[in-house]
N, C-alpha and C. Protein backbone atom coordinates (compact mmCIF):
# COMPACT_ATOMS: atom_id res chain seq x y z
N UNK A 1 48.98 21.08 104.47
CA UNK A 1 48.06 20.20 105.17
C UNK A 1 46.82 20.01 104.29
N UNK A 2 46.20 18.99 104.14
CA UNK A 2 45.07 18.55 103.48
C UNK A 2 44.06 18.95 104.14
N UNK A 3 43.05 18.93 103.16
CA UNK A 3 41.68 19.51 104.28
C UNK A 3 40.88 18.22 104.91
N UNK A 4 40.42 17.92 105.89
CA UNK A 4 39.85 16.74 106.35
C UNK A 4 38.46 16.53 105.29
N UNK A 5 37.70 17.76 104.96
CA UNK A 5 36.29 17.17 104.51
C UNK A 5 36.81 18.31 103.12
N UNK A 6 36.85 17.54 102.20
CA UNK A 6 37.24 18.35 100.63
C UNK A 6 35.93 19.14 100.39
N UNK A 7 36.23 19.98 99.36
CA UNK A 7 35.34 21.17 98.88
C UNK A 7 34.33 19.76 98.06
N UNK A 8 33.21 20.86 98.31
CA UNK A 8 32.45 20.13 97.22
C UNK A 8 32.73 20.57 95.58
N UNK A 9 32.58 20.04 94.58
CA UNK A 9 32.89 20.16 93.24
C UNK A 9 31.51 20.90 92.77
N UNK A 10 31.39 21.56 91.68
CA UNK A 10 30.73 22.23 90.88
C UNK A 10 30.07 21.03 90.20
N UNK A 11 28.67 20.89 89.68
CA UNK A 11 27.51 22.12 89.99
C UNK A 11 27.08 22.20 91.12
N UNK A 12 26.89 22.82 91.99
CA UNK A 12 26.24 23.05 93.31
C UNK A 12 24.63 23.36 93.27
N UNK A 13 24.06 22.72 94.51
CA UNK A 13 22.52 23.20 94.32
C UNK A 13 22.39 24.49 93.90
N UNK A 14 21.19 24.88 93.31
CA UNK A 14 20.62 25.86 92.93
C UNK A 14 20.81 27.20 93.86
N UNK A 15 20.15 26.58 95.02
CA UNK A 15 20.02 27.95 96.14
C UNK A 15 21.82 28.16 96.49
N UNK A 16 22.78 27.06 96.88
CA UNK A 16 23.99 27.31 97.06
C UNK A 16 24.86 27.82 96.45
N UNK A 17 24.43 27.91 94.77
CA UNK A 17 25.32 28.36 93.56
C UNK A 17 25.02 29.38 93.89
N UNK A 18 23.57 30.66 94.38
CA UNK A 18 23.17 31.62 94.02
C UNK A 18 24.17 32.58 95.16
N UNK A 19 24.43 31.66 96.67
CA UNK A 19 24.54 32.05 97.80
C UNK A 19 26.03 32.93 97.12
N UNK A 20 26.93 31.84 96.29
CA UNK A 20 28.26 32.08 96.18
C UNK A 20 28.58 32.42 95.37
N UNK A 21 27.57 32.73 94.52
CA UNK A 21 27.83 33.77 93.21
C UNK A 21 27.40 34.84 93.91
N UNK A 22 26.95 35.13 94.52
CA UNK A 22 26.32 36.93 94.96
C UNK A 22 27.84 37.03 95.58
N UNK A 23 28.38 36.60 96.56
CA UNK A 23 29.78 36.82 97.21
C UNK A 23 30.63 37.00 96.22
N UNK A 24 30.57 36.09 95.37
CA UNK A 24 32.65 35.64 94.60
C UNK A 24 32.09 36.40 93.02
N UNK A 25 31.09 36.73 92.60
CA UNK A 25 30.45 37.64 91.46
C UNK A 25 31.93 36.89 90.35
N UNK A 26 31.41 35.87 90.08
CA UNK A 26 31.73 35.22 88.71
C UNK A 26 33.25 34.64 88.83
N UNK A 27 33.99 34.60 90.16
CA UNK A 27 35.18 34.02 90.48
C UNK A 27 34.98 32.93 90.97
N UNK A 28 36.07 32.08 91.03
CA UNK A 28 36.37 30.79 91.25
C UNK A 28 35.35 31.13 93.16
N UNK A 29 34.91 29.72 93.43
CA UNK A 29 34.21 29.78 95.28
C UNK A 29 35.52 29.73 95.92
N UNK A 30 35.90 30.36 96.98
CA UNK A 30 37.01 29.76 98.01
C UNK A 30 36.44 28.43 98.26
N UNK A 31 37.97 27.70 98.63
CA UNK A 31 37.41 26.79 99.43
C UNK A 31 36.38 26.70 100.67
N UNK A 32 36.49 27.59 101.19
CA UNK A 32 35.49 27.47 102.41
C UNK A 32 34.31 27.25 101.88
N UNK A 33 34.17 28.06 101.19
CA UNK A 33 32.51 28.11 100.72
C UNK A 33 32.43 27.05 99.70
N UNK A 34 33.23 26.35 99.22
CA UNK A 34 33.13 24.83 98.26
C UNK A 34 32.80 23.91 99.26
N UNK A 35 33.39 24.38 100.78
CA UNK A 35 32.81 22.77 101.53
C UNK A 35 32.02 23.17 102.35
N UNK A 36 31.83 24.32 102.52
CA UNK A 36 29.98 24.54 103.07
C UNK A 36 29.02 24.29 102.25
N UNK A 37 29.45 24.33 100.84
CA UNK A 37 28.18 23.92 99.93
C UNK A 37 28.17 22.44 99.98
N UNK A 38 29.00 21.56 100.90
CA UNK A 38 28.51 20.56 101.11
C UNK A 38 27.48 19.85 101.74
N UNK A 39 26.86 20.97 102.23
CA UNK A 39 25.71 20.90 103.43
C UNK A 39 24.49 22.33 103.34
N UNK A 40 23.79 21.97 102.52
CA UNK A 40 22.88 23.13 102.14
C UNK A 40 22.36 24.29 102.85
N UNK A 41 21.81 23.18 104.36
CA UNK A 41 21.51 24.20 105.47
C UNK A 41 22.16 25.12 106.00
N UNK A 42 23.85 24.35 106.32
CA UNK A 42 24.54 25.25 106.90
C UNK A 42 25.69 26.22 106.31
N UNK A 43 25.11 26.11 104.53
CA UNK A 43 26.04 27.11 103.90
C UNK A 43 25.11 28.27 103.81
N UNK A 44 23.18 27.92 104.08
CA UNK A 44 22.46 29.02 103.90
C UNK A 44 22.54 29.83 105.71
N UNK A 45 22.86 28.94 106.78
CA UNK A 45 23.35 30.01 107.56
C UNK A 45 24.32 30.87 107.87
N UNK A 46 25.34 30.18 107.22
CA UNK A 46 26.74 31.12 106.95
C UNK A 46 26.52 32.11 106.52
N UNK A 47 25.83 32.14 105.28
CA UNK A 47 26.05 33.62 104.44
C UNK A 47 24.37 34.24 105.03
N UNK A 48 23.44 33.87 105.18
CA UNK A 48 22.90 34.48 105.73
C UNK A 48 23.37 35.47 107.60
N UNK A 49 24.37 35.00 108.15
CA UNK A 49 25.02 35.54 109.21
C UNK A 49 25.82 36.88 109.07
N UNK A 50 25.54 37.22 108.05
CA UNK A 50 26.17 39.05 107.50
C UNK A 50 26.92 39.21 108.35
N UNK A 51 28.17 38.45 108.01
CA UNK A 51 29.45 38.81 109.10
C UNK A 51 30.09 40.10 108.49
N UNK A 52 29.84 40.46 107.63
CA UNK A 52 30.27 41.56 106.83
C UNK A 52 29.70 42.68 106.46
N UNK A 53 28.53 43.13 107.51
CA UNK A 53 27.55 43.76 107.14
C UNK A 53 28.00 45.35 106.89
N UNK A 54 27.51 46.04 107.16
CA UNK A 54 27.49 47.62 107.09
C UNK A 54 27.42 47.91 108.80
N UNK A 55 28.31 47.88 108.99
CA UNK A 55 28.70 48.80 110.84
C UNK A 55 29.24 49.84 110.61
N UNK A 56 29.78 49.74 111.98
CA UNK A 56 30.28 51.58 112.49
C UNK A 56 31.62 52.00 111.86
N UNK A 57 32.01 51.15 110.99
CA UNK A 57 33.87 51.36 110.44
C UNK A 57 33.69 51.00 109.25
N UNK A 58 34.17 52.29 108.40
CA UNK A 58 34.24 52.12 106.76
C UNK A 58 34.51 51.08 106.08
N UNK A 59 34.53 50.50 104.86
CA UNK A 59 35.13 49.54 104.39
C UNK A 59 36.86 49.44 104.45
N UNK A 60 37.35 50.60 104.53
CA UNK A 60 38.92 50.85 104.70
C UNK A 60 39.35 50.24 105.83
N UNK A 61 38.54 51.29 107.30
CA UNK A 61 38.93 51.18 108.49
C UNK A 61 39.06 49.12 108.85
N UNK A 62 37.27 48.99 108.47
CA UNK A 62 36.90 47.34 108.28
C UNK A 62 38.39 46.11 107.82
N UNK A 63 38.81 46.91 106.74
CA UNK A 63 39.66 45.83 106.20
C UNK A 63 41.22 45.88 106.64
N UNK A 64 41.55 47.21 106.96
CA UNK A 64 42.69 47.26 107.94
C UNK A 64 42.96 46.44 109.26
N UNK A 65 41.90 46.51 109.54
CA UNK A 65 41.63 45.24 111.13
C UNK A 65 41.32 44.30 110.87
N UNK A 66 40.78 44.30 109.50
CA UNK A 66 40.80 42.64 109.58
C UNK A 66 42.27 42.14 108.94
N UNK A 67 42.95 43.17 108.21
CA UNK A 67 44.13 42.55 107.23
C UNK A 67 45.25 42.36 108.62
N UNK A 68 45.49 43.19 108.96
CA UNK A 68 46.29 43.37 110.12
C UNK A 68 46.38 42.47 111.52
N UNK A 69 44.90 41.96 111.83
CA UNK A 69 44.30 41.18 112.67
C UNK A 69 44.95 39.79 112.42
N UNK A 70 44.58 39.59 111.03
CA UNK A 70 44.89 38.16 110.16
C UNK A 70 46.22 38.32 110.06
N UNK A 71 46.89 39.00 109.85
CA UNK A 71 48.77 38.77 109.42
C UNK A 71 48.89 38.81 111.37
N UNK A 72 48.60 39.07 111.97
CA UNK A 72 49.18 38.78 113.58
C UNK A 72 48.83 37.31 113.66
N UNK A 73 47.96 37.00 113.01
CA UNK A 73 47.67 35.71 114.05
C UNK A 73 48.14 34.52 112.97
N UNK A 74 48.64 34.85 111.84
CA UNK A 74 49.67 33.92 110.93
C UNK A 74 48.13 33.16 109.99
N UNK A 75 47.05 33.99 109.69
CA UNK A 75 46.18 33.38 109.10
C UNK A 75 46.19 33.49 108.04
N UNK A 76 46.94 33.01 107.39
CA UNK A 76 47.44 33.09 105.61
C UNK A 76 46.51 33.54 104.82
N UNK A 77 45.52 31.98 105.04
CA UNK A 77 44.58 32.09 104.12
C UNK A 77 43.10 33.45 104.27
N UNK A 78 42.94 33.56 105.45
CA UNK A 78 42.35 34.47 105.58
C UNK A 78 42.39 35.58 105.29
N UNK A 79 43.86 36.21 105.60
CA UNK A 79 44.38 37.87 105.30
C UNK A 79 44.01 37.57 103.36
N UNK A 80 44.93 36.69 103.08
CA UNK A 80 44.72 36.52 101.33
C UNK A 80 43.48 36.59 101.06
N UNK A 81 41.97 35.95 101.42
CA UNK A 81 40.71 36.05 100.93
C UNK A 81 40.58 37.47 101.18
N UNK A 82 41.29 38.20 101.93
CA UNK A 82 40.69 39.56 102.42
C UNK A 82 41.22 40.60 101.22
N UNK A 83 42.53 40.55 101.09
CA UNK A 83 43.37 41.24 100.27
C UNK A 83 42.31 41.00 99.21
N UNK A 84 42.33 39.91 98.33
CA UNK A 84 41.93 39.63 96.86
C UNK A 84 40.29 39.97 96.90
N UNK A 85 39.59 40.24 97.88
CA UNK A 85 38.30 40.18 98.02
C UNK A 85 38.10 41.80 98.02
N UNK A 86 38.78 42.39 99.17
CA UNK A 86 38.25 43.56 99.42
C UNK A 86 39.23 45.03 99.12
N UNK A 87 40.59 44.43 99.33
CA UNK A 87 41.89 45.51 99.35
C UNK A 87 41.40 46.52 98.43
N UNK A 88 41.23 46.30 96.90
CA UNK A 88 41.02 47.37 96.01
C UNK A 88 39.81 48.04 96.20
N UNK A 89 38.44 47.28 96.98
CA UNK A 89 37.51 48.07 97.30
C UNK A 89 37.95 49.56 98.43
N UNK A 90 38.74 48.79 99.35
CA UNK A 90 38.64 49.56 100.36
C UNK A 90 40.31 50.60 99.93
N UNK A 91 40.61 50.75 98.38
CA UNK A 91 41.68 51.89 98.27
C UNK A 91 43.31 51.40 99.03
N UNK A 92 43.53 50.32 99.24
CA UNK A 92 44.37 49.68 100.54
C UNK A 92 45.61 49.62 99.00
N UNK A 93 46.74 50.69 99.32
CA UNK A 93 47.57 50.31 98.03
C UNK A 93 48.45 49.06 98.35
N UNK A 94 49.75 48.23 97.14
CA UNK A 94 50.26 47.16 97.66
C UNK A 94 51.41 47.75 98.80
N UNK A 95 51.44 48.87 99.07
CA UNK A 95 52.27 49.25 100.23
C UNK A 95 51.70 49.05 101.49
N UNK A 96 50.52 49.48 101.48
CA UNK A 96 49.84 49.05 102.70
C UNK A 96 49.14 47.61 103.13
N UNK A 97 49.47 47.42 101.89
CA UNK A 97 49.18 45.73 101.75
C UNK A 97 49.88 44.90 102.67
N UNK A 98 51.15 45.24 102.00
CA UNK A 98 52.08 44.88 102.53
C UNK A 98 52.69 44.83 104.16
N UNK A 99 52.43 46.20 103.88
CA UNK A 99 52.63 47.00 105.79
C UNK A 99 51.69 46.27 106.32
N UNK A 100 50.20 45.72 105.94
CA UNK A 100 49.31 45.04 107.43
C UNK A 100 50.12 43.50 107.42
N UNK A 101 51.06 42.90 107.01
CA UNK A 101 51.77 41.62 107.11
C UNK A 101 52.95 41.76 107.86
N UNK A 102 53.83 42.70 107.34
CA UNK A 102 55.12 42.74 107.65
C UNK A 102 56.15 44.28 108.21
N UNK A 103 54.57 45.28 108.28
CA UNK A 103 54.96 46.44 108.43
C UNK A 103 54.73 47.02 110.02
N UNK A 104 54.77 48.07 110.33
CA UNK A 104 54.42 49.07 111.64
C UNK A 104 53.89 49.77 111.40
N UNK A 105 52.79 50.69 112.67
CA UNK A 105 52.08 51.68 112.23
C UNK A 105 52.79 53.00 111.74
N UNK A 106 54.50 52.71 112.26
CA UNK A 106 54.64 54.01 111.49
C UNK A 106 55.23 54.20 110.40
N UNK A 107 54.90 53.37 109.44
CA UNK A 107 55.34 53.31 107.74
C UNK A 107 54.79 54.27 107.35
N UNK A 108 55.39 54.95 106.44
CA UNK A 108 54.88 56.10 105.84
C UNK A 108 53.38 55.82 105.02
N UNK A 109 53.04 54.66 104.60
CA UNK A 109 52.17 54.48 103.76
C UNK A 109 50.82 54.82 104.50
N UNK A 110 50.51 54.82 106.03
CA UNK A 110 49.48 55.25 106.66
C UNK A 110 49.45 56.26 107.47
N UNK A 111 48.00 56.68 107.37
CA UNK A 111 47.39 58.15 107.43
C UNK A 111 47.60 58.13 108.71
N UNK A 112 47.24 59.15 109.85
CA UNK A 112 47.05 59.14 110.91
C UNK A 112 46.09 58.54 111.42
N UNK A 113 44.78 58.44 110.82
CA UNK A 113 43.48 57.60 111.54
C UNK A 113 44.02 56.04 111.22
N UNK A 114 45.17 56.16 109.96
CA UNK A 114 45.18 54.33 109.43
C UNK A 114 46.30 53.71 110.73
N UNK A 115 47.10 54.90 111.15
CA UNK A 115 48.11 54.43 112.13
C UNK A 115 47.33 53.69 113.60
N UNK A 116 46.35 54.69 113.87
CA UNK A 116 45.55 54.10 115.46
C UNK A 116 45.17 53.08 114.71
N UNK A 117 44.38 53.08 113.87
CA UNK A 117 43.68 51.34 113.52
C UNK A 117 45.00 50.54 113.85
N UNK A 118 46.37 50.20 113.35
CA UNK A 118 47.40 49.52 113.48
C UNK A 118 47.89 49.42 114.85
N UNK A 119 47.88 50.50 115.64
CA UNK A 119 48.68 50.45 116.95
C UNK A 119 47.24 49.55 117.65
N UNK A 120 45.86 49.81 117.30
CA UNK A 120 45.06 49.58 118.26
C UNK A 120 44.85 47.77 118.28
N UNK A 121 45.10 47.50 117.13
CA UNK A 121 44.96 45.77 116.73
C UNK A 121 46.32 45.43 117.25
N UNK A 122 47.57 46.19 116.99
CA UNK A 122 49.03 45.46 117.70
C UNK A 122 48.65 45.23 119.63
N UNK A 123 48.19 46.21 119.85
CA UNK A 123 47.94 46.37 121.35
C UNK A 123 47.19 45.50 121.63
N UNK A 124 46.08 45.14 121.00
CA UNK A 124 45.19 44.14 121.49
C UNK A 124 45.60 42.53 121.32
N UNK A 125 46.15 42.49 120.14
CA UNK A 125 46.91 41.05 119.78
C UNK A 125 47.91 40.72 120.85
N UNK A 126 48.86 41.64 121.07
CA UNK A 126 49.93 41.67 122.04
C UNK A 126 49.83 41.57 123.28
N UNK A 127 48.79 42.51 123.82
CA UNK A 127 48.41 42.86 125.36
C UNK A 127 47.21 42.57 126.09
N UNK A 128 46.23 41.94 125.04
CA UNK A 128 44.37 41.61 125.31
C UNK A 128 44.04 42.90 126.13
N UNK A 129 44.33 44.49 125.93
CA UNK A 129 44.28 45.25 126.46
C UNK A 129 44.85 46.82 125.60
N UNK A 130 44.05 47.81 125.71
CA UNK A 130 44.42 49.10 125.42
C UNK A 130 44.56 49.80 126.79
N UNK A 131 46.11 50.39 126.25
CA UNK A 131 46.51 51.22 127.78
C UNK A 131 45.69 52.20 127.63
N UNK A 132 45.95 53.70 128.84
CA UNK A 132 44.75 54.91 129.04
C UNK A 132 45.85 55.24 127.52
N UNK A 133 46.76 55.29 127.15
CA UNK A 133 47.26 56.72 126.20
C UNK A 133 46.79 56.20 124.84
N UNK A 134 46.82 54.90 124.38
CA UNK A 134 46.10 54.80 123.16
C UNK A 134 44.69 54.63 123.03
N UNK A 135 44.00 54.47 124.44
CA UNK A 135 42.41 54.63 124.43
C UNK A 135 42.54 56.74 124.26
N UNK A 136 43.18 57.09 125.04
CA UNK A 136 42.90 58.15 124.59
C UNK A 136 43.38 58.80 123.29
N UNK A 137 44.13 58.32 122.66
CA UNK A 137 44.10 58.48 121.24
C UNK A 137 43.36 58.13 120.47
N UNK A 138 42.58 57.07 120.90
CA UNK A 138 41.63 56.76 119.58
C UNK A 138 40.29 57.66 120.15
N UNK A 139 40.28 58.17 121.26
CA UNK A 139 39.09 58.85 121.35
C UNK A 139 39.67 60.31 120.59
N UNK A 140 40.78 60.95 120.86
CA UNK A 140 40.98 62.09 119.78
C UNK A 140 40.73 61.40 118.48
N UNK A 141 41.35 60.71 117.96
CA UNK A 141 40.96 60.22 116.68
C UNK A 141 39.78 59.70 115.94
N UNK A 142 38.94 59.42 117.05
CA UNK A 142 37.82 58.89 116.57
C UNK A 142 36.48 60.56 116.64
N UNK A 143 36.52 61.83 116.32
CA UNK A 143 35.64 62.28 117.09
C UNK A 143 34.06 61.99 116.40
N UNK A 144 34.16 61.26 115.05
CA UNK A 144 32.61 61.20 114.50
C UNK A 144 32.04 59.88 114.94
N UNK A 145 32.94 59.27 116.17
CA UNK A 145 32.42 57.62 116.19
C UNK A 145 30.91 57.90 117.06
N UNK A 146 30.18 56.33 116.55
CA UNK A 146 28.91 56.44 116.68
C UNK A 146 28.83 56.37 118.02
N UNK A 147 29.61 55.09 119.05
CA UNK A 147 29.24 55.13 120.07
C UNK A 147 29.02 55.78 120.94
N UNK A 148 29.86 57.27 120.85
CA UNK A 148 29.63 58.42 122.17
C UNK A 148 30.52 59.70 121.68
N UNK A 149 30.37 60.20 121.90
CA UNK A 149 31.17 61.38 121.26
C UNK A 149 30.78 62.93 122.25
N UNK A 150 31.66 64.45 121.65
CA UNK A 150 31.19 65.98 122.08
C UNK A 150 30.70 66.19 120.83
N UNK A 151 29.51 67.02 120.51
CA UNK A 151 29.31 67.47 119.94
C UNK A 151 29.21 69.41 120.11
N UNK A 152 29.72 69.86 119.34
CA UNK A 152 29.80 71.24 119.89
C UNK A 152 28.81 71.83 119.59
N UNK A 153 28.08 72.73 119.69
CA UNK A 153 26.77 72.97 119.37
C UNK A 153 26.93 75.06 118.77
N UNK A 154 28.02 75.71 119.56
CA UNK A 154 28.35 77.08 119.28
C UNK A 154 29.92 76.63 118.31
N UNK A 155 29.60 77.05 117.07
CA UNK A 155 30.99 77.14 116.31
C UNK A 155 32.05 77.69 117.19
N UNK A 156 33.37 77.36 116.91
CA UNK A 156 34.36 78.98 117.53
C UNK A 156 34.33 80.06 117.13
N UNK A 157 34.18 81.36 117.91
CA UNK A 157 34.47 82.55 117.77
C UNK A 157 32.70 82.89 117.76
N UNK A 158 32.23 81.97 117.80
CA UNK A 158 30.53 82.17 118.67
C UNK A 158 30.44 83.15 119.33
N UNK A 159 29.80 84.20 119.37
CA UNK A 159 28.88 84.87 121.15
C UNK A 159 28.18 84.00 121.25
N UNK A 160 28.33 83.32 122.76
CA UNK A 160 26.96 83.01 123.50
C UNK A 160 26.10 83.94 124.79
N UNK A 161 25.02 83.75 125.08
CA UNK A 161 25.19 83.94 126.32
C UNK A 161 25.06 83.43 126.95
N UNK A 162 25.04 84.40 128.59
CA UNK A 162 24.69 83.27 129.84
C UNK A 162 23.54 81.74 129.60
N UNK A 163 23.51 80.37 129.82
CA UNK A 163 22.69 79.08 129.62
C UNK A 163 22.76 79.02 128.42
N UNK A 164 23.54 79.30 127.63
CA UNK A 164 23.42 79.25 126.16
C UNK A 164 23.83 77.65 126.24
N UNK A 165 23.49 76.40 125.47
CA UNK A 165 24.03 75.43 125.83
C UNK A 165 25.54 75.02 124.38
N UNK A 166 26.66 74.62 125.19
CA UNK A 166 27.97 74.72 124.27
C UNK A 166 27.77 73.60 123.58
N UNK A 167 27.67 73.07 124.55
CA UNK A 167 28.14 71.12 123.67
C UNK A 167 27.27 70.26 124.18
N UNK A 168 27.02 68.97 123.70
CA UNK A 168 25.96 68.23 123.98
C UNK A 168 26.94 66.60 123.96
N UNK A 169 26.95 66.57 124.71
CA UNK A 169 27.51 64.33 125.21
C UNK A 169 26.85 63.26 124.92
N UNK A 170 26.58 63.01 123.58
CA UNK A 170 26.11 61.38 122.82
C UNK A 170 26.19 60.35 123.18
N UNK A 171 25.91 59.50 123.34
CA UNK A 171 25.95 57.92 123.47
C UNK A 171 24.97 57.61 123.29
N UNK A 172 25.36 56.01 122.38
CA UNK A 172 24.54 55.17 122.20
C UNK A 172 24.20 53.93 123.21
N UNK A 173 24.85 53.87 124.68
CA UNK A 173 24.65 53.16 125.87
C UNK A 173 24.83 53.75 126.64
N UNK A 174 23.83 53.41 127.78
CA UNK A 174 24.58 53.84 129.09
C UNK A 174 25.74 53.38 129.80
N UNK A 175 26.56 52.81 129.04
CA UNK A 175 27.80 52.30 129.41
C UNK A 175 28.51 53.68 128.66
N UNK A 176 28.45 54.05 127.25
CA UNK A 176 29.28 54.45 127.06
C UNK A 176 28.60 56.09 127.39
N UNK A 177 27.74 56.62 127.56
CA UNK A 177 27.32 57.59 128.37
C UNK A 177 28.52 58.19 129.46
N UNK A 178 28.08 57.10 130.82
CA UNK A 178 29.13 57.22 131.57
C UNK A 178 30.61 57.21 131.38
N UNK A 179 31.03 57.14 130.57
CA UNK A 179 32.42 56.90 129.86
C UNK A 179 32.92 58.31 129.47
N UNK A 180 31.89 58.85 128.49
CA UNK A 180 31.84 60.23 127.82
C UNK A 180 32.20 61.23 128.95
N UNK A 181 31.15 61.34 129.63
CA UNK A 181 31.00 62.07 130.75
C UNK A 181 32.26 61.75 131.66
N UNK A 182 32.63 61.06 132.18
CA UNK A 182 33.87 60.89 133.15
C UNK A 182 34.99 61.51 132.56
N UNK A 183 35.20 61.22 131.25
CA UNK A 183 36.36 61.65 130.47
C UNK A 183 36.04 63.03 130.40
N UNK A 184 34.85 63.63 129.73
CA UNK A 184 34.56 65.06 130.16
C UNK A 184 34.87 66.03 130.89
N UNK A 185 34.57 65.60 132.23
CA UNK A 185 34.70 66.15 133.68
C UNK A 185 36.62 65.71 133.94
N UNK A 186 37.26 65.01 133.36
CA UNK A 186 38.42 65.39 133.80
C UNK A 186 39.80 65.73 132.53
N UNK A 187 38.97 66.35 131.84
CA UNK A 187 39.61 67.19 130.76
C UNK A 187 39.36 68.86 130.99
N UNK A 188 40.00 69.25 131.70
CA UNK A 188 39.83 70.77 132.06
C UNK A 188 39.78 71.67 130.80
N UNK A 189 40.27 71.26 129.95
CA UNK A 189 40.76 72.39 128.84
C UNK A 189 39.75 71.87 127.44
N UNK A 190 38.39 71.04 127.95
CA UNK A 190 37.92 70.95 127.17
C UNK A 190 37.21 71.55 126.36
N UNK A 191 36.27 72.96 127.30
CA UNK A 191 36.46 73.94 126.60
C UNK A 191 37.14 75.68 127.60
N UNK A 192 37.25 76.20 126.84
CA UNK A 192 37.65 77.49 127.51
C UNK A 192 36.53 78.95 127.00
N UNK A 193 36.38 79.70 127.89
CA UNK A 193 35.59 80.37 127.47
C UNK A 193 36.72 81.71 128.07
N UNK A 194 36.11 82.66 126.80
CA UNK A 194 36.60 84.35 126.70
C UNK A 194 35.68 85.16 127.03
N UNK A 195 35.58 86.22 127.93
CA UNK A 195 34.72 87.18 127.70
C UNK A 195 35.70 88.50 126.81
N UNK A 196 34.75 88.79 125.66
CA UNK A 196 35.12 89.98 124.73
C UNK A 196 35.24 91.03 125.69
């Protein structure tokens, strides 16, 4: 299919060359960004919109959901800008390359944390929904995530004593506060205590 509004051609304004050389660092512009530089303003809000910023998921975790995301939804060109852009940053070998197009989470090529990233994007593509057993897997799997977490506060094999406080319940909302806590209170075996 042809593109309705063609890339713009090289030389590009000043400020637009600078926008897409900091991104593509001395490679050819994607198209996208050849026909946003057709319009000055709105190629300086694009890349000013840090869709790619520094959040709560590594560059690995980041590009697994997005590679995986993009091969579900048949976005060619997208998964490809991702692969050629970021894959070797984020350590992603051509096995796992491969596996976010045409593979399952349980290919040998991924880790256990790389498998929930895979089951958790199939579930959501598939179902617009995570059941309780893979929400509760990604909460075992996730235990350093920012949004809410246990933190234990007595190592194991600790003495405490009596009010000694064990663990402490994080969140960064009171949404996910209440979340922490509910799940808390109905995990009996969350912790166990010995008297010596």
């Amino acid at each position: 299919m042809s593109a309705r509004i063609a890339p713009a051609s090289a030389p590009f304004d000043k400020d637009v060359a600078e926008l897409i050389e900091r991104t593509m660092q001395g490679r050819p512009p994607l198209h996208l960004f050849a026909t946003l530089a057709r319009d000055s303003r709105l190629c300086n809000k694009f890349f000013a919109g840090g869709l790619l910023d520094k959040g709560n998921l590594t560059i690995r975790q980041r590009e697994i959901v997005i590679n995986r995301t993009t091969a579900l939804c048949r976005s060619e060109y997208e998964w490809g800008v991702h692969v050629a852009m970021f894959a070797e940053q984020a350590g992603l070998t051509a096995e796992q390359i491969r596996s976010t197009a045409s593979g399952t989470a349980e290919d040998s090529c991924w880790s256990k944390q790389d498998r929930l990233l895979i089951r958790l994007c199939d579930a959501l593509h598939r179902d617009c929904d995570i059941d309780e057993e893979l929400w509760h897997d990604k909460l075992a799997g996730a235990p350093k995530a920012a949004a809410a977490g246990v933190r234990f506060l007595s190592p194991l094999g600790t003495l405490v004593a009596d009010g000694d406080p064990l663990l402490e319940i994080h969140a960064q909302s009171p949404g996910e506060l209440a979340y922490a806590l509910e799940f808390a209170q109905c995990q009996h075996s969350l912790v166990t205590l010995q008297r010596p």
